[in-house]
Structure formats: structure tokens, C-alpha cells
PDB file of N, CA and C in Angstrom:
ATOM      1  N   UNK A   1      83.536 -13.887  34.258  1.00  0.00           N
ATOM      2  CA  UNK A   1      83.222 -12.497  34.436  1.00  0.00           C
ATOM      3  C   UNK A   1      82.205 -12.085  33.367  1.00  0.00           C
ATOM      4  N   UNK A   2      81.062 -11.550  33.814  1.00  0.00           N
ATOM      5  CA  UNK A   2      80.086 -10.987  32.497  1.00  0.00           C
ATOM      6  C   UNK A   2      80.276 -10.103  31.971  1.00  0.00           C
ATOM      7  N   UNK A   3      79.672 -10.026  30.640  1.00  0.00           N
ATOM      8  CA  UNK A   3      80.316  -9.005  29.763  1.00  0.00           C
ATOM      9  C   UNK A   3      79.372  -8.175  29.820  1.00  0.00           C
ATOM     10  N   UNK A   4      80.419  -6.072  29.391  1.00  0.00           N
ATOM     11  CA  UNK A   4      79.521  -5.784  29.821  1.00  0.00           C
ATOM     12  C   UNK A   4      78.723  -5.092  29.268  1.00  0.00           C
ATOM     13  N   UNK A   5      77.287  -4.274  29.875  1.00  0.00           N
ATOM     14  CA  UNK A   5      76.175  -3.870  28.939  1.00  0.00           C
ATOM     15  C   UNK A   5      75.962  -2.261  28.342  1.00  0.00           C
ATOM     16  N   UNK A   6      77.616  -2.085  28.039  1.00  0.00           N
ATOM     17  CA  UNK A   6      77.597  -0.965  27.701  1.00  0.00           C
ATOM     18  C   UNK A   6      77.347  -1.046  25.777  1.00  0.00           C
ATOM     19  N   UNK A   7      76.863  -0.492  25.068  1.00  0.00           N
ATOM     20  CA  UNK A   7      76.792  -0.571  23.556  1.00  0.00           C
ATOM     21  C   UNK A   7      77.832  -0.481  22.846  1.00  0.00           C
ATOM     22  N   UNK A   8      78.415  -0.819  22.176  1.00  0.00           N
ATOM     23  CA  UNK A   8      79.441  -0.925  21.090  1.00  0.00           C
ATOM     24  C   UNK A   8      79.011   0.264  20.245  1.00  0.00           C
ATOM     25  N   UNK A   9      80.358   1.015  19.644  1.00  0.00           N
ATOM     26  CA  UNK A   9      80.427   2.390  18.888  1.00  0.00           C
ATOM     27  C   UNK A   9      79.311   2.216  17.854  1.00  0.00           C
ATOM     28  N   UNK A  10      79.400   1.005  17.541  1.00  0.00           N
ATOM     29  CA  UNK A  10      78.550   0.753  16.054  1.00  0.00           C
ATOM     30  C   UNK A  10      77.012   0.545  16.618  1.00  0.00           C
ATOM     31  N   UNK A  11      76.624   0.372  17.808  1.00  0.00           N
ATOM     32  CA  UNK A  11      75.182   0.337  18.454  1.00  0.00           C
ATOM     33  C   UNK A  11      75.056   1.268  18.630  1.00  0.00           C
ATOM     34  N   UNK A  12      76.429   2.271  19.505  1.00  0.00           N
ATOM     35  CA  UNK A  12      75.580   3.739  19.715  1.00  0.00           C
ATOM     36  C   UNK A  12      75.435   4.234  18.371  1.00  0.00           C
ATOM     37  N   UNK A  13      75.929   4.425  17.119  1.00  0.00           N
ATOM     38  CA  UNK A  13      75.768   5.005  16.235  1.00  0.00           C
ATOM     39  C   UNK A  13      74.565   4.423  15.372  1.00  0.00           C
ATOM     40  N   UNK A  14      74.343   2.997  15.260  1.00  0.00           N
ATOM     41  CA  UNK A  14      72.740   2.954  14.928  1.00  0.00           C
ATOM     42  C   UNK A  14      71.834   3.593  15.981  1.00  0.00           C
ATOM     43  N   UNK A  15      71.773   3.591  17.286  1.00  0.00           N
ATOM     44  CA  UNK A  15      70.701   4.191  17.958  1.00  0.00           C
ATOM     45  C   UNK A  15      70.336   5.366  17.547  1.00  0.00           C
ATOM     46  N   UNK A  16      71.589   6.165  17.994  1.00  0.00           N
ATOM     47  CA  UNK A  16      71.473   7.643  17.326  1.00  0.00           C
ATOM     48  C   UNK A  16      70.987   7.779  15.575  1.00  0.00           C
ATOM     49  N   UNK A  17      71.021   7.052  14.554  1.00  0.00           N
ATOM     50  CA  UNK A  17      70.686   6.887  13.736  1.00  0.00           C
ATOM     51  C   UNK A  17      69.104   6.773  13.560  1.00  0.00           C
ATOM     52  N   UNK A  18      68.849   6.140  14.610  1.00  0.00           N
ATOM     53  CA  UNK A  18      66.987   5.476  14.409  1.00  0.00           C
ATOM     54  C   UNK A  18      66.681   6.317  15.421  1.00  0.00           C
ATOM     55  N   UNK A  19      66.963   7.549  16.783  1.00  0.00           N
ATOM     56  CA  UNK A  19      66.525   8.118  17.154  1.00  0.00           C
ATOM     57  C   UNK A  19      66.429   9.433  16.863  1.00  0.00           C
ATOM     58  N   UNK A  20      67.774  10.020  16.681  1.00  0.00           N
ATOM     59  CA  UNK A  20      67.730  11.296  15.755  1.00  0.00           C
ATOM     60  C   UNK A  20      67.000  12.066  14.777  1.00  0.00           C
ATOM     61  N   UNK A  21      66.499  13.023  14.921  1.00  0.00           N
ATOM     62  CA  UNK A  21      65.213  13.554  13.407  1.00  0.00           C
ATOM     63  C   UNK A  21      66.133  14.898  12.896  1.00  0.00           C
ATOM     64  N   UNK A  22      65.503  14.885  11.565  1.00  0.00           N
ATOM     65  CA  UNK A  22      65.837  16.173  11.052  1.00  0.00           C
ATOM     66  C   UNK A  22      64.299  16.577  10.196  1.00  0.00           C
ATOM     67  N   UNK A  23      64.318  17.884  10.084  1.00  0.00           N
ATOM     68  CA  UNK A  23      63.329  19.029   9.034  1.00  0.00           C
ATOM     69  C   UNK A  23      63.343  18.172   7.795  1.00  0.00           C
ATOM     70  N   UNK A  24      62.711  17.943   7.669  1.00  0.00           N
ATOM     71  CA  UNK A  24      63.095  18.061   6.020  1.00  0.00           C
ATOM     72  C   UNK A  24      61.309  18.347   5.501  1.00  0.00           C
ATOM     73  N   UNK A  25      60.667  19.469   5.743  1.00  0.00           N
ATOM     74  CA  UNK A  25      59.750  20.056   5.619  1.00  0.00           C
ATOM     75  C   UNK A  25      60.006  20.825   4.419  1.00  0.00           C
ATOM     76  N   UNK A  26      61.098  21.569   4.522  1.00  0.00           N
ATOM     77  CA  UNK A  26      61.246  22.305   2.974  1.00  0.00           C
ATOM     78  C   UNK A  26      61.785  23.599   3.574  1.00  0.00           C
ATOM     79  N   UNK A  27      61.269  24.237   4.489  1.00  0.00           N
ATOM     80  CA  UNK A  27      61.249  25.481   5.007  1.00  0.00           C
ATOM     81  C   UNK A  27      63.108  25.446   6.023  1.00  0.00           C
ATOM     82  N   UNK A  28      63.480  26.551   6.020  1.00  0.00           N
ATOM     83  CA  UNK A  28      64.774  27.084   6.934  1.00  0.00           C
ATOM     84  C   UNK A  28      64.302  25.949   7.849  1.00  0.00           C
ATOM     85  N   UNK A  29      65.454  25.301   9.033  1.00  0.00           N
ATOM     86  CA  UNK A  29      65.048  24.551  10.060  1.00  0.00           C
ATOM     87  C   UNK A  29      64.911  25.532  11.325  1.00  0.00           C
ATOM     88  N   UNK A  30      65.596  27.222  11.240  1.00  0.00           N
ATOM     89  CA  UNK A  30      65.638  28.361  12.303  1.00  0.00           C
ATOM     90  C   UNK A  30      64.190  28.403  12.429  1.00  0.00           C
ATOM     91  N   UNK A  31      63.064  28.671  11.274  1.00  0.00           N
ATOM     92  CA  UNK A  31      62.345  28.763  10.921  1.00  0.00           C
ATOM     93  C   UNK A  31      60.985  28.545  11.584  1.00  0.00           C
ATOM     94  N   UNK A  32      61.193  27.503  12.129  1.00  0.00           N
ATOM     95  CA  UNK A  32      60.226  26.638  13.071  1.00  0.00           C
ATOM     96  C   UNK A  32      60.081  26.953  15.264  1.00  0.00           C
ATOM     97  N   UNK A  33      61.406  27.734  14.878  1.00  0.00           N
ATOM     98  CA  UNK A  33      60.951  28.070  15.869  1.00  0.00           C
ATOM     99  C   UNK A  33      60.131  29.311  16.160  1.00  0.00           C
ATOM    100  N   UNK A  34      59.409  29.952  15.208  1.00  0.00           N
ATOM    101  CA  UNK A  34      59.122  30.993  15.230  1.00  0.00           C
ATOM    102  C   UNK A  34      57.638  30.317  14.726  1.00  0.00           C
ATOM    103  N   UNK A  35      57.604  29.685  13.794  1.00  0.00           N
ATOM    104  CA  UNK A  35      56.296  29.440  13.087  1.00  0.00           C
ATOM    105  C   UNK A  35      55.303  28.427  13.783  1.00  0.00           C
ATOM    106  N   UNK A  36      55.834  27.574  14.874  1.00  0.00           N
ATOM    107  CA  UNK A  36      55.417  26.400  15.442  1.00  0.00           C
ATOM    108  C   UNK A  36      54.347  27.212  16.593  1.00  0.00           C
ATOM    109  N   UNK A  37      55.089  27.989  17.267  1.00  0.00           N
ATOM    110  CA  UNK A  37      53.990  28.475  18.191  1.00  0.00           C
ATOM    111  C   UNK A  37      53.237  30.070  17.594  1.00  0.00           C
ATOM    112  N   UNK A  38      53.595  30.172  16.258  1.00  0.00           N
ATOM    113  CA  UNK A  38      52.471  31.476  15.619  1.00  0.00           C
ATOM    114  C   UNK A  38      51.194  30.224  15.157  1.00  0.00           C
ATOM    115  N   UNK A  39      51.428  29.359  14.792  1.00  0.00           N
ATOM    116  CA  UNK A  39      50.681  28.641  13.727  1.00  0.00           C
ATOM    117  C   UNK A  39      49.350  27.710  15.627  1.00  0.00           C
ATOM    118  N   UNK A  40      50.299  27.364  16.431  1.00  0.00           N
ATOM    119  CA  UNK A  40      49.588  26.839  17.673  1.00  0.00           C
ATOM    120  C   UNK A  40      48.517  28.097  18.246  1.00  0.00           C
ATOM    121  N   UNK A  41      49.056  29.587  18.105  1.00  0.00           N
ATOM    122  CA  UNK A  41      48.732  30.873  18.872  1.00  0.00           C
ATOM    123  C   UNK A  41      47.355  31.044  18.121  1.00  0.00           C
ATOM    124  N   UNK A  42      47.548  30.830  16.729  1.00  0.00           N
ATOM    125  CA  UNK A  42      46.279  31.306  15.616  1.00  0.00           C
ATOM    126  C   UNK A  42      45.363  30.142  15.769  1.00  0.00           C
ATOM    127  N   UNK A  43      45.835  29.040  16.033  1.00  0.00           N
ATOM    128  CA  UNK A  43      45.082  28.127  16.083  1.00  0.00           C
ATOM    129  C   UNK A  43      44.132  28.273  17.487  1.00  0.00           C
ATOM    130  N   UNK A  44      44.151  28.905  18.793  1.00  0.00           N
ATOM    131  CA  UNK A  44      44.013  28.669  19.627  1.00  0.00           C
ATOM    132  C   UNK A  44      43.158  30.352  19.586  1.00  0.00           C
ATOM    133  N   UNK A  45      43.662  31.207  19.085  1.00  0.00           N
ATOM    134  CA  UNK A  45      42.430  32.501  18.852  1.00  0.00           C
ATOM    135  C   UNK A  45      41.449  32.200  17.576  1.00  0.00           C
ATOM    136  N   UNK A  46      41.599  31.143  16.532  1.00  0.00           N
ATOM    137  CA  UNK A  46      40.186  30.698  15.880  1.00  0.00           C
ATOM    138  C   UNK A  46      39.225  30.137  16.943  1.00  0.00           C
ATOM    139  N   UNK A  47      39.933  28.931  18.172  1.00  0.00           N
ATOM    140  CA  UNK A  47      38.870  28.509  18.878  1.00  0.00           C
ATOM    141  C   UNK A  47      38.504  29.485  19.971  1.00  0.00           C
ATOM    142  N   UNK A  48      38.935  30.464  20.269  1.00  0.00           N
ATOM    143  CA  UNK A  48      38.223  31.184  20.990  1.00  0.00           C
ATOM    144  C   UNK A  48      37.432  32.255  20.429  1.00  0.00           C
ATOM    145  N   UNK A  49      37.504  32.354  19.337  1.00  0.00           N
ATOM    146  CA  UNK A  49      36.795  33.732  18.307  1.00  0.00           C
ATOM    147  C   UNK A  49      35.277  32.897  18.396  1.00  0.00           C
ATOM    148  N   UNK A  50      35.340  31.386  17.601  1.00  0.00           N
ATOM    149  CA  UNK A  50      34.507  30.375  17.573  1.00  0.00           C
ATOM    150  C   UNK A  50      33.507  30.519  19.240  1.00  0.00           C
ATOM    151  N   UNK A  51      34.371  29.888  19.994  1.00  0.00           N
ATOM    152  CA  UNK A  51      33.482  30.128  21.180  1.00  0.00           C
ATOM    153  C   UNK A  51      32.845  31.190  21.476  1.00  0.00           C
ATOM    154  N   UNK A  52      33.341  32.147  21.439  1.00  0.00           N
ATOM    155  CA  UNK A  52      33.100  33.690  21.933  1.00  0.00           C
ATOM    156  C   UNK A  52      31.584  33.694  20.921  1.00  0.00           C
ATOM    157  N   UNK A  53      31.457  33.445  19.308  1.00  0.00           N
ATOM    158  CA  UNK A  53      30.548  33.655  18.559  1.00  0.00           C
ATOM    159  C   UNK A  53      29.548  32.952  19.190  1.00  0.00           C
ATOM    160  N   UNK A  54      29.819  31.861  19.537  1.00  0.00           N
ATOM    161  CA  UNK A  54      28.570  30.415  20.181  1.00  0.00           C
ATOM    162  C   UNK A  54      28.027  30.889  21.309  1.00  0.00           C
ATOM    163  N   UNK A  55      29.102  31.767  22.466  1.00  0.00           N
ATOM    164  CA  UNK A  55      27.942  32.452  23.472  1.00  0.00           C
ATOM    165  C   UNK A  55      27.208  32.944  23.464  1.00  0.00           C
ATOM    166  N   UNK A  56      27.670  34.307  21.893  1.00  0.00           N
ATOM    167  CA  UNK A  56      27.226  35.296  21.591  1.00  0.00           C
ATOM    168  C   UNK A  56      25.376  34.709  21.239  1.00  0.00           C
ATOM    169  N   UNK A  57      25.684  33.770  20.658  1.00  0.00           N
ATOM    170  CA  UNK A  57      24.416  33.510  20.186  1.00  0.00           C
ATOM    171  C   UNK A  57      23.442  32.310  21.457  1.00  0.00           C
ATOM    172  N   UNK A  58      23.451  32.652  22.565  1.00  0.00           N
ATOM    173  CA  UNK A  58      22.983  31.706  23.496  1.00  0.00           C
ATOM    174  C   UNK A  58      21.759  32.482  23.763  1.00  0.00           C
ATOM    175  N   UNK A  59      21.722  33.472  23.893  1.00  0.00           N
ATOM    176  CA  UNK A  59      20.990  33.987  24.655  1.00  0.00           C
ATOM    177  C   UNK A  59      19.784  34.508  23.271  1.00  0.00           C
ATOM    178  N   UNK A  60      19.791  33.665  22.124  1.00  0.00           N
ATOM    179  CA  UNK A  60      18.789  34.251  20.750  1.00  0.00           C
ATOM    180  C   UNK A  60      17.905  32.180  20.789  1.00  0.00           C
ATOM    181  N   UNK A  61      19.016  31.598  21.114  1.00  0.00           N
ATOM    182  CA  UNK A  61      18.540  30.179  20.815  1.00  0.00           C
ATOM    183  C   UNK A  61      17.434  29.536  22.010  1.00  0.00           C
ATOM    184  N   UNK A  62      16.860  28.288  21.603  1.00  0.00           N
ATOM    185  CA  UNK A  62      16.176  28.194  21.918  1.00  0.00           C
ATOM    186  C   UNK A  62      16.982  26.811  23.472  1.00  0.00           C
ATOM    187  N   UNK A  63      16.153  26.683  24.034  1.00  0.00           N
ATOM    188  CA  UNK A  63      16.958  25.510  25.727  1.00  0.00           C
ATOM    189  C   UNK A  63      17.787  24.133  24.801  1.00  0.00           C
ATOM    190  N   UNK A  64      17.300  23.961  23.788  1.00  0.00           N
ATOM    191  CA  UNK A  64      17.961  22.310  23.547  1.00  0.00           C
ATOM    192  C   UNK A  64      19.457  22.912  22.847  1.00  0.00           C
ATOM    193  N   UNK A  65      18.964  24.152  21.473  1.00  0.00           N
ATOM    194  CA  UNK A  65      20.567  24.709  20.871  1.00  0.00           C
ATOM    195  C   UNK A  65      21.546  24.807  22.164  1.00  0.00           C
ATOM    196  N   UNK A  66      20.969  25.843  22.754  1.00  0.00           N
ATOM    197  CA  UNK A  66      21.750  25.984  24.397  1.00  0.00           C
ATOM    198  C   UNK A  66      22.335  25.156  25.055  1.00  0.00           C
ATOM    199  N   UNK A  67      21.757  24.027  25.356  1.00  0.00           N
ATOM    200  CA  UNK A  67      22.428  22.840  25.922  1.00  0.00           C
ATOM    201  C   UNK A  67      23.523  22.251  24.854  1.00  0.00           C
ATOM    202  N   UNK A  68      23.343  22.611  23.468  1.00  0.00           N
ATOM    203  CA  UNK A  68      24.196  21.972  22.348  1.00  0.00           C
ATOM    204  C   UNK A  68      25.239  22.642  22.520  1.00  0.00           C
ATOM    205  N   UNK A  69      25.321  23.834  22.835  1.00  0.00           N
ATOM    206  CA  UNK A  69      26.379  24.832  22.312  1.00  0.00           C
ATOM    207  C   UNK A  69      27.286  24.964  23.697  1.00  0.00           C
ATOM    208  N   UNK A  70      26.505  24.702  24.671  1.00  0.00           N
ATOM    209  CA  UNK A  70      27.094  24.188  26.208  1.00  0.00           C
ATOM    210  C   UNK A  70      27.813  23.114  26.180  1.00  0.00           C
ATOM    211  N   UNK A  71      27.003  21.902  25.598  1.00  0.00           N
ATOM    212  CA  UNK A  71      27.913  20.621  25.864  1.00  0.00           C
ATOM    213  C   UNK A  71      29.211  20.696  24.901  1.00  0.00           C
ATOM    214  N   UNK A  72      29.215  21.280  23.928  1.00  0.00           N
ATOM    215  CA  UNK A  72      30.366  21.329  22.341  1.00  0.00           C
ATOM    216  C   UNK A  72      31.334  22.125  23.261  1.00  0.00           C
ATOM    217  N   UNK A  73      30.706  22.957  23.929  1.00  0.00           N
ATOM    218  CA  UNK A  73      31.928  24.677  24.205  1.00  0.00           C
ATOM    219  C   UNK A  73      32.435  23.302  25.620  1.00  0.00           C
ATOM    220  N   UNK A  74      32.122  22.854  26.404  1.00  0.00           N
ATOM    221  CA  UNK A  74      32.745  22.059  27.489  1.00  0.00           C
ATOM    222  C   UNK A  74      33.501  21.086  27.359  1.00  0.00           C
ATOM    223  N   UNK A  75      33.657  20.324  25.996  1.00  0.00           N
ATOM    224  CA  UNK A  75      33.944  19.471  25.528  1.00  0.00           C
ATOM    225  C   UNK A  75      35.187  19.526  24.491  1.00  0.00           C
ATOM    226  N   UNK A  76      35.169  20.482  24.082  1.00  0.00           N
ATOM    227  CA  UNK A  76      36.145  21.578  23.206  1.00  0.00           C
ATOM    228  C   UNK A  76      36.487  20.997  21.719  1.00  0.00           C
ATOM    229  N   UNK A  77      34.911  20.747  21.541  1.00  0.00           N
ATOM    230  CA  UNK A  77      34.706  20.000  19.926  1.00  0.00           C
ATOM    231  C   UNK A  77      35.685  20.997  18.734  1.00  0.00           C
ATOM    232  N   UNK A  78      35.574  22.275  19.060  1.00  0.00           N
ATOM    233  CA  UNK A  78      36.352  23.111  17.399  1.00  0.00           C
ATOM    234  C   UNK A  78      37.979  22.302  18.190  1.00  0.00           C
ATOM    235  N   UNK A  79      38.400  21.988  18.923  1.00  0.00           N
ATOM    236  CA  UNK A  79      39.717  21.459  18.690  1.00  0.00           C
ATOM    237  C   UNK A  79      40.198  20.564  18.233  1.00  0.00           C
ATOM    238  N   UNK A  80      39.020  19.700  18.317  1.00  0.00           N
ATOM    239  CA  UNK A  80      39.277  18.235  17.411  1.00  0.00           C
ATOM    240  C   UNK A  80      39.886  18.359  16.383  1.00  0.00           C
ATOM    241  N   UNK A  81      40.830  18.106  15.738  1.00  0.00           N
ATOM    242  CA  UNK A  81      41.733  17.869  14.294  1.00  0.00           C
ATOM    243  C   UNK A  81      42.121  19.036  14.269  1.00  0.00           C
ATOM    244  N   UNK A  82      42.927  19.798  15.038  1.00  0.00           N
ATOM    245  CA  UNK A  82      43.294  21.113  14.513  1.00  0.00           C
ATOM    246  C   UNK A  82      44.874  21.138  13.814  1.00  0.00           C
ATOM    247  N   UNK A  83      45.387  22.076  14.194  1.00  0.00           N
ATOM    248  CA  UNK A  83      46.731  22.009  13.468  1.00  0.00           C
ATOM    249  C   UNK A  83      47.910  21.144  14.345  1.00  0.00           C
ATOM    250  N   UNK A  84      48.140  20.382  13.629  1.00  0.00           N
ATOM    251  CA  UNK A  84      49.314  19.502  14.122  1.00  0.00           C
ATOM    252  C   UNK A  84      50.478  19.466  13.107  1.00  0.00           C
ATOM    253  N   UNK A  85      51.998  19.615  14.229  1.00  0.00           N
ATOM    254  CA  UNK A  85      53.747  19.645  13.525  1.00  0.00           C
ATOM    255  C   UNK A  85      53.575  18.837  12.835  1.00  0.00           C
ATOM    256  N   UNK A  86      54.009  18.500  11.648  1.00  0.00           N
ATOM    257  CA  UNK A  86      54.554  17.333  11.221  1.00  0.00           C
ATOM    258  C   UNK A  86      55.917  16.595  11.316  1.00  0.00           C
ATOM    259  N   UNK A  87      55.846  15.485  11.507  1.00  0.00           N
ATOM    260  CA  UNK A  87      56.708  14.665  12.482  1.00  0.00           C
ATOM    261  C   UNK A  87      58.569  14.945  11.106  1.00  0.00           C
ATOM    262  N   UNK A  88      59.176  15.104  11.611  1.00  0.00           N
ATOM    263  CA  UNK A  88      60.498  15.111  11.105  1.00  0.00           C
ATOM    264  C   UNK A  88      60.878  13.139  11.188  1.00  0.00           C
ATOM    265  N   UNK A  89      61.584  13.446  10.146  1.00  0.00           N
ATOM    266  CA  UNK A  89      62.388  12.091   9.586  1.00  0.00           C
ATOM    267  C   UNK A  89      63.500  11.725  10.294  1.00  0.00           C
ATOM    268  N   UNK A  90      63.372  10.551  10.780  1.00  0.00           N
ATOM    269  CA  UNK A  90      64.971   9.996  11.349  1.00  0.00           C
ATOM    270  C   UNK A  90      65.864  10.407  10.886  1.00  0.00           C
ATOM    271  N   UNK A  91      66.562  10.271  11.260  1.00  0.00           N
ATOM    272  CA  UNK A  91      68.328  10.697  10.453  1.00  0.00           C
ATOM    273  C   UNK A  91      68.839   9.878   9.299  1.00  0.00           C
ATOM    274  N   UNK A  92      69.073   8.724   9.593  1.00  0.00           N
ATOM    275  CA  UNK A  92      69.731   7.751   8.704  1.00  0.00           C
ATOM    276  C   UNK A  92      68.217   7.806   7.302  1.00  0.00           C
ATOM    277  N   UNK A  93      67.094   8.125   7.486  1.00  0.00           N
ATOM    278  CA  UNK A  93      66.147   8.612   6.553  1.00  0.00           C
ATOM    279  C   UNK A  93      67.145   9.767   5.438  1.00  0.00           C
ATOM    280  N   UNK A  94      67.098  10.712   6.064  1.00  0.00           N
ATOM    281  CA  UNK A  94      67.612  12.060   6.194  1.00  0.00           C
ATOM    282  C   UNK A  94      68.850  11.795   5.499  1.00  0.00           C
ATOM    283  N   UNK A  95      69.686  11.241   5.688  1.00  0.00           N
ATOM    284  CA  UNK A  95      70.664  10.826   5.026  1.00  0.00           C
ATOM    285  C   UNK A  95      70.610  10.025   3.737  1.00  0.00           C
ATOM    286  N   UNK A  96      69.897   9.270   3.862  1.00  0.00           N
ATOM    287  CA  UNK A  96      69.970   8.537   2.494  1.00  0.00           C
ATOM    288  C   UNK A  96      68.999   8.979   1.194  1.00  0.00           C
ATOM    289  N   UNK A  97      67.938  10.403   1.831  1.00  0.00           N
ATOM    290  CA  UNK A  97      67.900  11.158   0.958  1.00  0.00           C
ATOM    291  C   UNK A  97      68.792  12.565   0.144  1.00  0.00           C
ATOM    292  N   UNK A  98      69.603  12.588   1.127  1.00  0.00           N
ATOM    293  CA  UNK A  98      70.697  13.313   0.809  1.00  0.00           C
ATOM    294  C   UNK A  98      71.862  12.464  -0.198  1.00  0.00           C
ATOM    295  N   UNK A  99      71.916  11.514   0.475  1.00  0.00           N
ATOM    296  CA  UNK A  99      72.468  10.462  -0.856  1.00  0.00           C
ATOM    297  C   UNK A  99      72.042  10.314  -2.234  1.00  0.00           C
ATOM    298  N   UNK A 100      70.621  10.510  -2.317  1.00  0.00           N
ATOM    299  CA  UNK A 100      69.918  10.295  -3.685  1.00  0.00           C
ATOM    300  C   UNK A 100      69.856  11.275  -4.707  1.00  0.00           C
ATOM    301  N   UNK A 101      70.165  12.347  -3.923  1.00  0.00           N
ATOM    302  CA  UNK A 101      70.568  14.216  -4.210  1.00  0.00           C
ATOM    303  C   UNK A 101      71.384  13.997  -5.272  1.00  0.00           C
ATOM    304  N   UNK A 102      71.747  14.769  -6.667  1.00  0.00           N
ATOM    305  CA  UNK A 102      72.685  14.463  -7.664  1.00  0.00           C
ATOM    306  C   UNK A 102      73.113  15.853  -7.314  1.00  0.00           C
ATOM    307  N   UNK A 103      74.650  15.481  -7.124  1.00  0.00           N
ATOM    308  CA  UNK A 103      75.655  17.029  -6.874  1.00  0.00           C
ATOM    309  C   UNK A 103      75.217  17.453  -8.991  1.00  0.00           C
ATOM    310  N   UNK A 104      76.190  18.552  -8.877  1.00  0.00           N
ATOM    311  CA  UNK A 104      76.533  19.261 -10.678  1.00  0.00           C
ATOM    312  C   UNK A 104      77.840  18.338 -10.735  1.00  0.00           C
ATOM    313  N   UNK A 105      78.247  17.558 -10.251  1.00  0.00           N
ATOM    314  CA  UNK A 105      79.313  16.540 -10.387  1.00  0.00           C
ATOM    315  C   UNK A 105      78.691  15.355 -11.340  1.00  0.00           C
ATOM    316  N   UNK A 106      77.507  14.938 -11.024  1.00  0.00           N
ATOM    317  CA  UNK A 106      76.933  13.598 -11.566  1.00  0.00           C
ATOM    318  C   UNK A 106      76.390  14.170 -12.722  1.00  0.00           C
ATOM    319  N   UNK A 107      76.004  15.089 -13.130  1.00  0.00           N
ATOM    320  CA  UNK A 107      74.818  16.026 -14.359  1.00  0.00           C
ATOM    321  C   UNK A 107      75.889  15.109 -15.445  1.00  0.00           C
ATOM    322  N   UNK A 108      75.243  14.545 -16.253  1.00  0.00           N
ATOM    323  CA  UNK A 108      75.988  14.086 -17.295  1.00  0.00           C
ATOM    324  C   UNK A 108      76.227  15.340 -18.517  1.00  0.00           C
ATOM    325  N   UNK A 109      77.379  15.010 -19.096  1.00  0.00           N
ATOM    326  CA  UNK A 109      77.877  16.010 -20.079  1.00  0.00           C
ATOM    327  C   UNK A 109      76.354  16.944 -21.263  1.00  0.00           C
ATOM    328  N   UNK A 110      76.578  18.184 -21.666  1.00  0.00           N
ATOM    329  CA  UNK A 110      75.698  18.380 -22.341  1.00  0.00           C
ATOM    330  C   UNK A 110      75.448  17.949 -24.025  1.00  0.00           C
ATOM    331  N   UNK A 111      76.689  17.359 -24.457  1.00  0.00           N
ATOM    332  CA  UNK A 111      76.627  16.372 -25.038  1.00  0.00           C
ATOM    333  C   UNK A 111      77.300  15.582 -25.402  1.00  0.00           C
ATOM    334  N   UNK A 112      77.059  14.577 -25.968  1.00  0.00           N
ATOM    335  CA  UNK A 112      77.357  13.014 -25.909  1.00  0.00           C
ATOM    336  C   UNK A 112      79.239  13.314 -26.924  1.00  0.00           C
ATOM    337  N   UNK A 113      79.944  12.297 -26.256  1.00  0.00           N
ATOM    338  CA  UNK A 113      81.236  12.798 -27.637  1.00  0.00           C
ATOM    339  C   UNK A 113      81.054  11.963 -28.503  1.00  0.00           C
ATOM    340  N   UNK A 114      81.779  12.915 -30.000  1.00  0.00           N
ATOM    341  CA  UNK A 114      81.643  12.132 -30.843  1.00  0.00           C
ATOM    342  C   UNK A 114      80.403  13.151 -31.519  1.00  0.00           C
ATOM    343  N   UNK A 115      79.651  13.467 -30.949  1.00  0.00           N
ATOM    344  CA  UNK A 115      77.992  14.111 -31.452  1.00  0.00           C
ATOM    345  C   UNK A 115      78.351  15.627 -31.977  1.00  0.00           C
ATOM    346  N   UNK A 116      78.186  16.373 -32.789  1.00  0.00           N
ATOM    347  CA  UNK A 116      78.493  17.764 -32.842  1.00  0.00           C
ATOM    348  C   UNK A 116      77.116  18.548 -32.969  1.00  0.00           C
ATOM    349  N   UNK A 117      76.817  19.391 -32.845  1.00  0.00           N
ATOM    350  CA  UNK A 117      75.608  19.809 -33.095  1.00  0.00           C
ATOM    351  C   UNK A 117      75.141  20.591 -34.156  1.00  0.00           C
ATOM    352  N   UNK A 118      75.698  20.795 -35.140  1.00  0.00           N
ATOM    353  CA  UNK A 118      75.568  20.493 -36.689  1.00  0.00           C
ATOM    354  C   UNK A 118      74.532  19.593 -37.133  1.00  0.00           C
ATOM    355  N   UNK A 119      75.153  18.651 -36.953  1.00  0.00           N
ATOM    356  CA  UNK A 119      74.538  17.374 -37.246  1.00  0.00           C
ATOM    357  C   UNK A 119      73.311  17.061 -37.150  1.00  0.00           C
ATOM    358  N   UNK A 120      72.372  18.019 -37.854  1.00  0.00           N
ATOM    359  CA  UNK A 120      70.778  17.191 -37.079  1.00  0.00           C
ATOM    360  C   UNK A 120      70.268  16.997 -38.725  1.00  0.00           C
TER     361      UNK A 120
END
């Protein structure tokens, strides 16, 4: 009888481990849902402010600018490299920087025993 191809607890829990992401941007994680599409919205009225200026000026330039400012505006050159999310960290990432975190549990004593502070 073949065995079968369901994952073992300890496979699903690495998967979920290496598929899972978390924030760790710095900012609230609520945060992003508000800022992700203000930051896409602004990004997307610079390239149309941009375009709008490049028409503006079509009709002052000379046939070759014109054709420049035609082929760029069709092509949608100001979008190239614009603002992009930054990618969130796996989990088991995410975790083992949380591991590296020192609670006020680990802070070693403020001073050493034996030491008085007299003593200098």
C-alpha cells in the first residue's frame, strides 16, 4: 500500500515557516494599509502632473522634441523605477530576530558584586 502524500506536522510547519512574511519595516503593521496605496496614489499623480507638463509644452517644441515627448509619454518612461513595497521577511527570519532581541531580563546587573562605587 503507498504511503501517503499528505505532509507531516513538522513539514507543514516548516512550509508555513519559509512561506509566511511579517513587517518588520519599523512602522505599525495596521499602518500599511493605509500608506501602501497613498504612497502608489502620489506616485501615480507625479506621473500624470509630469505628463500633463510634457503636453503642455508640445505645442512650443520643435517636430523631433514632439516625437520625443510622444514616444516617452506612450511608453510610460517617468514610471520606470518608481516607488516599490518592500518585500517583508519570512517568518522563521522574523523569529529569529525576535530571538536576538535582549528582554530587561538579560540587561546584566548595574554593577558587578563585590564592586562598590566608592571605590574609584
Amino acid at each position: 500500500m503507498p504511503r501517503s502524500k499528505t505532509p507531516t506536522p513538522q513539514q507543514k510547519k516548516a512550509l508555513s515557516y519559509a512561506k509566511d512574511r511579517r513587517n518588520v519595516f519599523g512602522e505599525n503593521d495596521k499602518a500599511s494599509r493605509k500608506a501602501i496605496p497613498a504612497r502608489k496614489a502620489g506616485e501615480n499623480r507625479k506621473n500624470r502632473r509630469k505628463a500633463n507638463q510634457a503636453i503642455g509644452t508640445l505645442q512650443q517644441s520643435d517636430e523631433v522634441a514632439r516625437d520625443l515627448i510622444e514616444s516617452s509619454l506612450h511608453h510610460d518612461v517617468e514610471r520606470v523605477g518608481g516607488w516599490k513595497k518592500s518585500a517583508d521577511a519570512p517568518l522563521d527570519e522574523f523569529i529569529e530576530l525576535q530571538g536576538k532581541r535582549r528582554s530587561w531580563r538579560d540587561l546584566p546587573p548595574n554593577r558587578a558584586k563585590g564592586k562598590s562605587r566608592d571605590a574609584c
